[in-house]
C-alpha atoms as a PDB file:
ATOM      1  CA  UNK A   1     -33.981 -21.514   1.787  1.00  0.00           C
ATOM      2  CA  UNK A   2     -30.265 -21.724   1.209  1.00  0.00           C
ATOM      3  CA  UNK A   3     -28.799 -19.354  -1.080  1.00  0.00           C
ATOM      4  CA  UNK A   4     -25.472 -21.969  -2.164  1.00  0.00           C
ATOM      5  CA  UNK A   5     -24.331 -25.063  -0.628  1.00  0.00           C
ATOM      6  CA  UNK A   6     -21.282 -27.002  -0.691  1.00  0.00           C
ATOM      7  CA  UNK A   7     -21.357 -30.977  -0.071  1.00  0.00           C
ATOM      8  CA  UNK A   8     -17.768 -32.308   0.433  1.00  0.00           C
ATOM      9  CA  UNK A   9     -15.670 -29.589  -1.476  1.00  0.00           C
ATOM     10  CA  UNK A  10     -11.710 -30.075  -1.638  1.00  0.00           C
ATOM     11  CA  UNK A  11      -9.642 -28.550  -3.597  1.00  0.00           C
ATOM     12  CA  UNK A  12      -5.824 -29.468  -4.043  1.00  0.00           C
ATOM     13  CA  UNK A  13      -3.218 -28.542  -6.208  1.00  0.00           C
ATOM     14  CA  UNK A  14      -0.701 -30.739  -7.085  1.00  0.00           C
ATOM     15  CA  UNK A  15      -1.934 -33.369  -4.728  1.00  0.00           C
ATOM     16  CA  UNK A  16      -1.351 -30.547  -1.908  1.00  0.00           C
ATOM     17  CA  UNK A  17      -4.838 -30.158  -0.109  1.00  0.00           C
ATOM     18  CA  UNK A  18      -5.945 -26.444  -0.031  1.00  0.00           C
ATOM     19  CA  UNK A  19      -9.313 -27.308   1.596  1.00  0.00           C
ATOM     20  CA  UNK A  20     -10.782 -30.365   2.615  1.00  0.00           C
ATOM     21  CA  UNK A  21     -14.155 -31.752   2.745  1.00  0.00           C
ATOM     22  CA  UNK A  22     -16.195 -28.514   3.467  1.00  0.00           C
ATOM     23  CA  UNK A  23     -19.587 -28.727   3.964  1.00  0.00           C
ATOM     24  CA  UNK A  24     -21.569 -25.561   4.266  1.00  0.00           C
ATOM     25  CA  UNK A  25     -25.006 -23.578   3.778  1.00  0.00           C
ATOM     26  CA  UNK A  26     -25.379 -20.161   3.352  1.00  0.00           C
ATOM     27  CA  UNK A  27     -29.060 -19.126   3.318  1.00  0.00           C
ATOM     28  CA  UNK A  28     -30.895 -15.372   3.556  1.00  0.00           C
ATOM     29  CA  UNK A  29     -29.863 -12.938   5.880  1.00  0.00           C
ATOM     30  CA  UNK A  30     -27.140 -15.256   7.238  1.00  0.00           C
ATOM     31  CA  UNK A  31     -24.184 -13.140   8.161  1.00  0.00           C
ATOM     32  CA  UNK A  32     -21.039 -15.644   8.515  1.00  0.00           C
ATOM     33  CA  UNK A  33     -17.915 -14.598   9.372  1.00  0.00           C
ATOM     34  CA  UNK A  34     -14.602 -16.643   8.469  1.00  0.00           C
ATOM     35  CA  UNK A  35     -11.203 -16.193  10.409  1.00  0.00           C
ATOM     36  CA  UNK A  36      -8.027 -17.913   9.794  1.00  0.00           C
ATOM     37  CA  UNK A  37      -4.254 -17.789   9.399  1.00  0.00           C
ATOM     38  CA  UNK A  38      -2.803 -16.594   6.042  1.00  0.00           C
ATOM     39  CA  UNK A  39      -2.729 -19.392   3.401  1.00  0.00           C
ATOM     40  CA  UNK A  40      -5.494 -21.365   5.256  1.00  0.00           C
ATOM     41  CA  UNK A  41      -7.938 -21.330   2.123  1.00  0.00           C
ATOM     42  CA  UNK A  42      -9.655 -18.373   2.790  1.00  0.00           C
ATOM     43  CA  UNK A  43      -9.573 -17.036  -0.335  1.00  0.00           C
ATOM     44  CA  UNK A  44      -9.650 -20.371  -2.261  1.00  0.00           C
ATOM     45  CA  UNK A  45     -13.292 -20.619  -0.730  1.00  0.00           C
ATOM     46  CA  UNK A  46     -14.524 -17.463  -1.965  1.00  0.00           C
ATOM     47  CA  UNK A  47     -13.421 -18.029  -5.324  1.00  0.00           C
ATOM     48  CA  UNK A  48     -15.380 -21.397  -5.155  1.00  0.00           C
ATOM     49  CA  UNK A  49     -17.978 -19.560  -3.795  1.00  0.00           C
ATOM     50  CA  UNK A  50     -18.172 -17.278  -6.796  1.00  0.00           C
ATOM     51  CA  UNK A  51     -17.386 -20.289  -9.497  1.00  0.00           C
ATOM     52  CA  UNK A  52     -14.380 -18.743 -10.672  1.00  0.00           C
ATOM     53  CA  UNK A  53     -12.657 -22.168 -10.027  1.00  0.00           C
ATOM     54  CA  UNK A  54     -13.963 -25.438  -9.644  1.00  0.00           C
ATOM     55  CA  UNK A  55     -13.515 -28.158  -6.407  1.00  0.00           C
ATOM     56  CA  UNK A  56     -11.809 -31.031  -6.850  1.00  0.00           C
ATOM     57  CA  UNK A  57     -14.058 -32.846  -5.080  1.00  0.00           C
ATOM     58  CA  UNK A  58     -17.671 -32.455  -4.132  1.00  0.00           C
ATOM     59  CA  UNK A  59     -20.491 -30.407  -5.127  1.00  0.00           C
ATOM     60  CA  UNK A  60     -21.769 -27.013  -5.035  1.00  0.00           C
ATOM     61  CA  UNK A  61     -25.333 -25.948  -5.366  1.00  0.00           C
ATOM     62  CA  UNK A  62     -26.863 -22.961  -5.955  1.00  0.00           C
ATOM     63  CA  UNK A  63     -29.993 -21.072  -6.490  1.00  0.00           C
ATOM     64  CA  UNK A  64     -31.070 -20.498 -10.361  1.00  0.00           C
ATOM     65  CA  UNK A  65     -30.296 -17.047 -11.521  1.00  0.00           C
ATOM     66  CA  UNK A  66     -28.439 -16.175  -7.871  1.00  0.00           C
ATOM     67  CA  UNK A  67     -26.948 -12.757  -7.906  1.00  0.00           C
ATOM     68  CA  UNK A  68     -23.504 -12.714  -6.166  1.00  0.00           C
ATOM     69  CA  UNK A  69     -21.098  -9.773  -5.652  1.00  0.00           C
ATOM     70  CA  UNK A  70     -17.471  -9.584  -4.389  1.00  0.00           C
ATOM     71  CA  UNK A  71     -16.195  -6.892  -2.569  1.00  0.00           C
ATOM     72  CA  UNK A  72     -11.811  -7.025  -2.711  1.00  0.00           C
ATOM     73  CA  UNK A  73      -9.457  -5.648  -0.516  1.00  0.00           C
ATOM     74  CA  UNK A  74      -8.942  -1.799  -1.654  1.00  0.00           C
ATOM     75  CA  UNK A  75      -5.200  -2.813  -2.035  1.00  0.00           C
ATOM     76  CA  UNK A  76      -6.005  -5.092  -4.458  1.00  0.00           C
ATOM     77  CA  UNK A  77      -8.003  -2.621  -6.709  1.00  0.00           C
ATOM     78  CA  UNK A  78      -6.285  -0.966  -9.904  1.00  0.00           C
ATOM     79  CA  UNK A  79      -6.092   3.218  -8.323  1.00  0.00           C
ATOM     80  CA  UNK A  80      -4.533   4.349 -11.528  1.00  0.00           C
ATOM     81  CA  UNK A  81      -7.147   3.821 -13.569  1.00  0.00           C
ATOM     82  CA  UNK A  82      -9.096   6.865 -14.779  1.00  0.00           C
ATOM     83  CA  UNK A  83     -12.614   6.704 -13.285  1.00  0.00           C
ATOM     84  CA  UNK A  84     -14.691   8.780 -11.062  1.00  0.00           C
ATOM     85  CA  UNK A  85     -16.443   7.559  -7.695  1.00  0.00           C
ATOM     86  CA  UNK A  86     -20.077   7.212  -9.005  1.00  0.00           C
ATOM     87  CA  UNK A  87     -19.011   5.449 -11.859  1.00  0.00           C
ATOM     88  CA  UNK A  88     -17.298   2.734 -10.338  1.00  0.00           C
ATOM     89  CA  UNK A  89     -20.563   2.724  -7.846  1.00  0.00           C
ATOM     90  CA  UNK A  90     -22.421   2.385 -11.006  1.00  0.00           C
ATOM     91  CA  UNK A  91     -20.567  -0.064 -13.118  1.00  0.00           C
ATOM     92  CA  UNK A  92     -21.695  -2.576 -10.232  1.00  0.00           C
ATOM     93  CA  UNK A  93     -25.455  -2.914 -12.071  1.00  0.00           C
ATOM     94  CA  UNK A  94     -23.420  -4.565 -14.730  1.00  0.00           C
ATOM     95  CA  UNK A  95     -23.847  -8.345 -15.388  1.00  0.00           C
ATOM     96  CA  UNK A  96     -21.067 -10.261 -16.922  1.00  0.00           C
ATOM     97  CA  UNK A  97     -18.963  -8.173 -19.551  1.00  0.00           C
ATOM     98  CA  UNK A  98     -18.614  -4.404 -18.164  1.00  0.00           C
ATOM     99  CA  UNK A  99     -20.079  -1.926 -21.385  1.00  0.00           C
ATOM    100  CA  UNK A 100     -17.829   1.215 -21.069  1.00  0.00           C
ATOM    101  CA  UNK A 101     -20.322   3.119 -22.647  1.00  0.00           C
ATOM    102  CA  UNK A 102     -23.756   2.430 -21.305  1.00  0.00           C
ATOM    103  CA  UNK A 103     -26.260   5.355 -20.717  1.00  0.00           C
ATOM    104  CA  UNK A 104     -27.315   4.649 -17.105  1.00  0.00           C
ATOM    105  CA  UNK A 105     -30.901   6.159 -16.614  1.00  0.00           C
ATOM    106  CA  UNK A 106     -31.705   9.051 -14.285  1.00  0.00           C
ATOM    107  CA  UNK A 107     -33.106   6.364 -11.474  1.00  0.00           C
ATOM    108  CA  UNK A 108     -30.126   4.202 -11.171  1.00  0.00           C
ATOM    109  CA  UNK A 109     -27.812   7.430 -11.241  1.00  0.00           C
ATOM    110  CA  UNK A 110     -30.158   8.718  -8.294  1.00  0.00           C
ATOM    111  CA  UNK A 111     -29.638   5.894  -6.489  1.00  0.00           C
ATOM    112  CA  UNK A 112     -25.993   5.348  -6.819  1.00  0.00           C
ATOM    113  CA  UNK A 113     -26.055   9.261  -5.544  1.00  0.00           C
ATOM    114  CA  UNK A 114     -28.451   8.292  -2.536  1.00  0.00           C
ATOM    115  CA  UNK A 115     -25.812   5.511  -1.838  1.00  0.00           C
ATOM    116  CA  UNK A 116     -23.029   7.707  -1.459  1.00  0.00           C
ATOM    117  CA  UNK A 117     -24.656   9.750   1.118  1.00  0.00           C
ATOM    118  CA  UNK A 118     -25.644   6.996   3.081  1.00  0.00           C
ATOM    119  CA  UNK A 119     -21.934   6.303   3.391  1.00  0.00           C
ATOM    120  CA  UNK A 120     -21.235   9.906   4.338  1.00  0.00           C
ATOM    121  CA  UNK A 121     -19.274  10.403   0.882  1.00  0.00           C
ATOM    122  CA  UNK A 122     -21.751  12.143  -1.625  1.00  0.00           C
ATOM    123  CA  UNK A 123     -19.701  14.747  -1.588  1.00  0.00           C
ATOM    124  CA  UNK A 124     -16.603  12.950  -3.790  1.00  0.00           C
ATOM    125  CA  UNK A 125     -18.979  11.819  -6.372  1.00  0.00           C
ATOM    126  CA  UNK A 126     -16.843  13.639  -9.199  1.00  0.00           C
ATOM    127  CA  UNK A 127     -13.692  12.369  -7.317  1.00  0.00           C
ATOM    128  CA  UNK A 128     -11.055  10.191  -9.859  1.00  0.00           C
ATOM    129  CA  UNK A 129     -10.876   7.179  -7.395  1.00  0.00           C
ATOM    130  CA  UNK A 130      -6.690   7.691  -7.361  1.00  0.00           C
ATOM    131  CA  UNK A 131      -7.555  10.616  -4.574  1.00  0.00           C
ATOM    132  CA  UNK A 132      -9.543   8.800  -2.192  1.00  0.00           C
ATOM    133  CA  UNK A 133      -8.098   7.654   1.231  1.00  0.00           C
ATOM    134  CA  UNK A 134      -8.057   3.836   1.577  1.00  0.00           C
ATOM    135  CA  UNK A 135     -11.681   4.034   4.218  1.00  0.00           C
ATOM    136  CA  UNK A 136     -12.981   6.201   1.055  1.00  0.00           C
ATOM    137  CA  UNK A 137     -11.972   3.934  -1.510  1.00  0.00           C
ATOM    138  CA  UNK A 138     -13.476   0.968   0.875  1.00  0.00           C
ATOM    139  CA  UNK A 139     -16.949   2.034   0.871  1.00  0.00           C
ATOM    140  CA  UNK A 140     -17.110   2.857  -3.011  1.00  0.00           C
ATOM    141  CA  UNK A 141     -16.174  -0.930  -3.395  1.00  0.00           C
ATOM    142  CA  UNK A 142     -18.671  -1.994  -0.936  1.00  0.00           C
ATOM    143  CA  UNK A 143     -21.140   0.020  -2.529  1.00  0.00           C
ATOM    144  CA  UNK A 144     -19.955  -1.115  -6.501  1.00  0.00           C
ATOM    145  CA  UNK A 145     -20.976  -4.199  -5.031  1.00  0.00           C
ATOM    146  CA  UNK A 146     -24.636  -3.888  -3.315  1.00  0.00           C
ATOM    147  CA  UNK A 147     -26.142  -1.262  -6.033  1.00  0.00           C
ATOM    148  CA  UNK A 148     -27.524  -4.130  -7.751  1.00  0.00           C
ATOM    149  CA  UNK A 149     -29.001  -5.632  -4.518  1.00  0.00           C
ATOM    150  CA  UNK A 150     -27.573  -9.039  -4.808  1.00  0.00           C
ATOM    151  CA  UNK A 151     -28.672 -12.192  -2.969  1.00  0.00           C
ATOM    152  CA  UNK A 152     -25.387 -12.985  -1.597  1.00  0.00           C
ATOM    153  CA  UNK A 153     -21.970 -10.476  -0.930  1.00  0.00           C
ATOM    154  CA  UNK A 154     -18.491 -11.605  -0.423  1.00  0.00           C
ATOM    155  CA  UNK A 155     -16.137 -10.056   1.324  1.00  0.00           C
ATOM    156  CA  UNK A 156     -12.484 -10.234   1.710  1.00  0.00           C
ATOM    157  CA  UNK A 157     -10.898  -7.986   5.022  1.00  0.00           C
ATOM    158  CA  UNK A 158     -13.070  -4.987   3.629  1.00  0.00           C
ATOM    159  CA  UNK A 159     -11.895  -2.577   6.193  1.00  0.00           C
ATOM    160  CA  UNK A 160      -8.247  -3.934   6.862  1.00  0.00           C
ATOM    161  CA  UNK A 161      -5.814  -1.078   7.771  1.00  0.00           C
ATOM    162  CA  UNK A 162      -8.505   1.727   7.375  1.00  0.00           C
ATOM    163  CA  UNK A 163      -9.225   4.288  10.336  1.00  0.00           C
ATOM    164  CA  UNK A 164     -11.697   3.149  12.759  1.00  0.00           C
ATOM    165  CA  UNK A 165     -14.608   5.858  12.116  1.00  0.00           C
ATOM    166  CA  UNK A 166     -14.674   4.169   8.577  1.00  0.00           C
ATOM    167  CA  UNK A 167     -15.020   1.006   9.958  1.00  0.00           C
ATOM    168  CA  UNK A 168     -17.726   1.222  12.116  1.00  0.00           C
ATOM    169  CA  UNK A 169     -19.443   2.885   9.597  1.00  0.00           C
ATOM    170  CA  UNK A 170     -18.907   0.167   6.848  1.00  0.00           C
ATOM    171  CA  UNK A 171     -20.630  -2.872   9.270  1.00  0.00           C
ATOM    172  CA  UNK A 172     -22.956  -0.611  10.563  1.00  0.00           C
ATOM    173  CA  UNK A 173     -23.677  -0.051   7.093  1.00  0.00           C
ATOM    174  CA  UNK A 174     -23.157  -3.870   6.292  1.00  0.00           C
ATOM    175  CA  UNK A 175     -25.896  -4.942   9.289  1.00  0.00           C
ATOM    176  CA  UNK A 176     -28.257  -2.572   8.318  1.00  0.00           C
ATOM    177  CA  UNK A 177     -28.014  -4.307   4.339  1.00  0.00           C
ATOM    178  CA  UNK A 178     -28.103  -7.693   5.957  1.00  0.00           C
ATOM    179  CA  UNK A 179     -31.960  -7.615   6.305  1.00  0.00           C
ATOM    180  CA  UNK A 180     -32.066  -7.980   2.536  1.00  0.00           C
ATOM    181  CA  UNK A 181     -28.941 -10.117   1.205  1.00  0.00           C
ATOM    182  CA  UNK A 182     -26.620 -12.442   3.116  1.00  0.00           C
ATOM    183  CA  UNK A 183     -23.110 -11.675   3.933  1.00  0.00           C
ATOM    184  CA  UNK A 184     -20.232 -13.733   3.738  1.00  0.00           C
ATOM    185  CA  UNK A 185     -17.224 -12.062   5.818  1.00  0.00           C
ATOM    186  CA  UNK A 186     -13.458 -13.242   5.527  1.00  0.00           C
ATOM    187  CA  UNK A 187     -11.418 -11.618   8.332  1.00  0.00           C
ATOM    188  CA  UNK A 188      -9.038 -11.098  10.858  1.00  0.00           C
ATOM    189  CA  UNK A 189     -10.526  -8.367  13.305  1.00  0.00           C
ATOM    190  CA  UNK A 190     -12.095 -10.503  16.199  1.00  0.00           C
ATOM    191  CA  UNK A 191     -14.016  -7.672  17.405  1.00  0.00           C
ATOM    192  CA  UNK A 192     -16.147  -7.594  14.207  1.00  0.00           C
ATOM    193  CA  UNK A 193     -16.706 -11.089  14.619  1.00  0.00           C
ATOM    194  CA  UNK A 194     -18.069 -10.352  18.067  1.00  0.00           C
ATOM    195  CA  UNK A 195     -20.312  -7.284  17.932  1.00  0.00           C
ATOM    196  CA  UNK A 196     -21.656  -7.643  13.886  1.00  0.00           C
ATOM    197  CA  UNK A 197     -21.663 -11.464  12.485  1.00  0.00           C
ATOM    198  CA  UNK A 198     -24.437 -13.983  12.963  1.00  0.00           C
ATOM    199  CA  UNK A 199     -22.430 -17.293  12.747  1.00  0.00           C
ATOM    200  CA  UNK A 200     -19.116 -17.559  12.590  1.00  0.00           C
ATOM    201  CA  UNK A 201     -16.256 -20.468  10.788  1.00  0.00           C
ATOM    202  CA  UNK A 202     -12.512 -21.413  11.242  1.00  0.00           C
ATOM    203  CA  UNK A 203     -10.944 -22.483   8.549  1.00  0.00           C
ATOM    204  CA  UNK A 204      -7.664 -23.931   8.074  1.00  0.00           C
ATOM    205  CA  UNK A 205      -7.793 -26.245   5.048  1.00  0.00           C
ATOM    206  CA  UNK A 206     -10.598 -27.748   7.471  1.00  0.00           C
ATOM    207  CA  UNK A 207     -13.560 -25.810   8.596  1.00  0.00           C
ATOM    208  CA  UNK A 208     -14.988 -25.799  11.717  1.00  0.00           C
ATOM    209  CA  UNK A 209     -18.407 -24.246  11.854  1.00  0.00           C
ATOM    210  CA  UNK A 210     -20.369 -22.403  14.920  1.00  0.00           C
ATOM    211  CA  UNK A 211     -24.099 -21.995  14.334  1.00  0.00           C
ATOM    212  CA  UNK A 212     -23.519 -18.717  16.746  1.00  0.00           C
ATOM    213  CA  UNK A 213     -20.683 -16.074  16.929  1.00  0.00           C
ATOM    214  CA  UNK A 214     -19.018 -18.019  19.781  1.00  0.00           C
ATOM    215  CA  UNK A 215     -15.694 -19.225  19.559  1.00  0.00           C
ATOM    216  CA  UNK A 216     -14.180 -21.601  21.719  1.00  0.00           C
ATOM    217  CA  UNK A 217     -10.512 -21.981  22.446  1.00  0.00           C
ATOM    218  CA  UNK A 218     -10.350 -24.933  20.908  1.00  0.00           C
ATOM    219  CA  UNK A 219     -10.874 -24.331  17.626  1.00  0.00           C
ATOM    220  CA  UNK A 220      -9.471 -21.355  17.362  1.00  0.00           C
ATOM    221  CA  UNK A 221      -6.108 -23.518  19.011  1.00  0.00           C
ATOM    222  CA  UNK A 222      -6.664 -26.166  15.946  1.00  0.00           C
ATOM    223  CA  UNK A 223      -7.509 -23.332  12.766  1.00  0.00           C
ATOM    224  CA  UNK A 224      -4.120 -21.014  14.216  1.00  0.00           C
ATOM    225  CA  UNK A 225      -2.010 -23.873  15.656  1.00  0.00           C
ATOM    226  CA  UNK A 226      -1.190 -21.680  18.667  1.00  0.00           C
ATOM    227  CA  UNK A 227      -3.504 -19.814  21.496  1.00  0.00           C
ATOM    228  CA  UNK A 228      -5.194 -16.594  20.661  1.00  0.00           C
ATOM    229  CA  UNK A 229      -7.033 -14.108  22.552  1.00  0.00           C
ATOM    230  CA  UNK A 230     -10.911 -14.187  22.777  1.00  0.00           C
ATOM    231  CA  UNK A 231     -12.853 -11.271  22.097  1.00  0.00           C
ATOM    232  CA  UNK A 232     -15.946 -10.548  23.457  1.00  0.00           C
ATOM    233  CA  UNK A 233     -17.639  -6.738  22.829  1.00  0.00           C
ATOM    234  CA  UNK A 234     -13.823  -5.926  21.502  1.00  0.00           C
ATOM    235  CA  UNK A 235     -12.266  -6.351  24.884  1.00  0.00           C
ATOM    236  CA  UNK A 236     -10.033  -9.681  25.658  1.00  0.00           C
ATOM    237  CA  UNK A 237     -12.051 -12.022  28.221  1.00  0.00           C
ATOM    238  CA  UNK A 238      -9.610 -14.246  29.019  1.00  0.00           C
ATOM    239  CA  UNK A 239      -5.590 -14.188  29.204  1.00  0.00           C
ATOM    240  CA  UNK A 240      -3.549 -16.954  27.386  1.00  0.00           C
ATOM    241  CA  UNK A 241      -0.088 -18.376  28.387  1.00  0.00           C
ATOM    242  CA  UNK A 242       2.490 -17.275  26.218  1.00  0.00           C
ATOM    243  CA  UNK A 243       4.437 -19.114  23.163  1.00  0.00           C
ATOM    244  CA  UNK A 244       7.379 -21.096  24.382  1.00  0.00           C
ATOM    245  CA  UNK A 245      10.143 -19.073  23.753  1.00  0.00           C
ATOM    246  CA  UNK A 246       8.432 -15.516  24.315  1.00  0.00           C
ATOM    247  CA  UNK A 247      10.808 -12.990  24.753  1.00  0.00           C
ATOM    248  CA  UNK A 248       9.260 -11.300  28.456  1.00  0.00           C
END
């Protein structure tokens, strides 16, 4: 059963199309990954996704009572502020307005704890999040947003510029949670989209969906407006001509 749908979604600004007649289902235990260039709508989508703004055109359906979560960039998330590790893991249980001072019971704080470890970070529980590393400060997001074991996650480049180690934790991590929630994926690392995702979408004001993870060169050609290198297992299967103009 899908989880949301959208039927025909644009959205413009100013007359100035920002994405143009999408049409996508995202249904349980899907895992879809979404690559494109900067400014080609990817984070226009997941904001539609999560109703914070509306198309201007089209529809989008959802499931009564359908938990979402979003899961930002870490650069994008306020360091200063003055909060430790498990509590930002546990403010995710919140619905709608955060209450500073709720009591959380013994269970949920057990679980947050057994979350932690699972990420290999149990240990930086008491930790003010302005002294984690940016792979640290990664997985407390990630896991702010699945302690609540939503239907549906949204990610944005969740492990963009964070050591490797990290990373293959995080989508190990990510595939493992996949057998109970479906993943939506926005990124740029091709070798994710090879070895972890499901499905996998181009978008570039248009989007051009795969019901697999393979990518041919011609969408990639129309989503980038220029060749790019394939990935397949995170090596390069095939060598492209260069850009007129290259410098050798």
């Amino acid at each position: 059963m899908d989880l949301i749908k959208l039927n025909n979604v644009s959205y413009s600004i100013d007359r100035k199309a920002i994405l143009r007649n999408i049409n996508l289902q995202i249904n349980r235990n899907d895992f879809i990954g979404v690559i494109g260039p900067n400014g080609g709508g990817k984070t226009t989508l997941i904001k539609i996704l999560l109703g914070i703004i509306k198309p201007s055109e089209g529809k989008v359906l959802s499931e009564n009572g359908l938990n979402v979560k979003y899961v930002p960039q870490f650069s994008n998330f306020e360091k200063t502020f003055p909060i430790k590790v498990i509590d930002v893991v546990l403010s995710g249980l919140e619905r709608g307005n955060l209450k500073p001072f709720r009591r959380y019971s013994k269970e949920e704080k057990e679980y947050a704890m057994s979350l932690l470890e699972k990420l290999e970070i149990g240990d930086l529980k008491d930790r003010q999040i302005g002294g984690l590393s940016g792979g640290q400060m990664q997985k407390v997001l990630i896991l702010r947003g699945i302690i609540s074991k939503p239907d549906l996650i949204l990610l944005d480049e969740p492990t963009a510029s964070i050591d490797t180690k990290s990373k293959n934790t995080i989508y190990s991590y990510l595939k493992e949670l996949n057998k109970d929630m479906a993943i939506f994926l926005v990124t740029h690392d091709m070798a994710v989209i090879s070895s972890y995702v499901k499905t996998v979408g181009c978008l570039n004001i248009d989007f051009h969906y795969h019901n697999d993870k393979q990518l041919d060169q011609e969408s990639l050609e129309k989503t980038f407006g220029c060749p790019i290198d394939l990935i397949a297992h995170g090596y390069p299967h095939r060598v492209l001509p260069k850009h007129w103009g290259d410098i050798e």
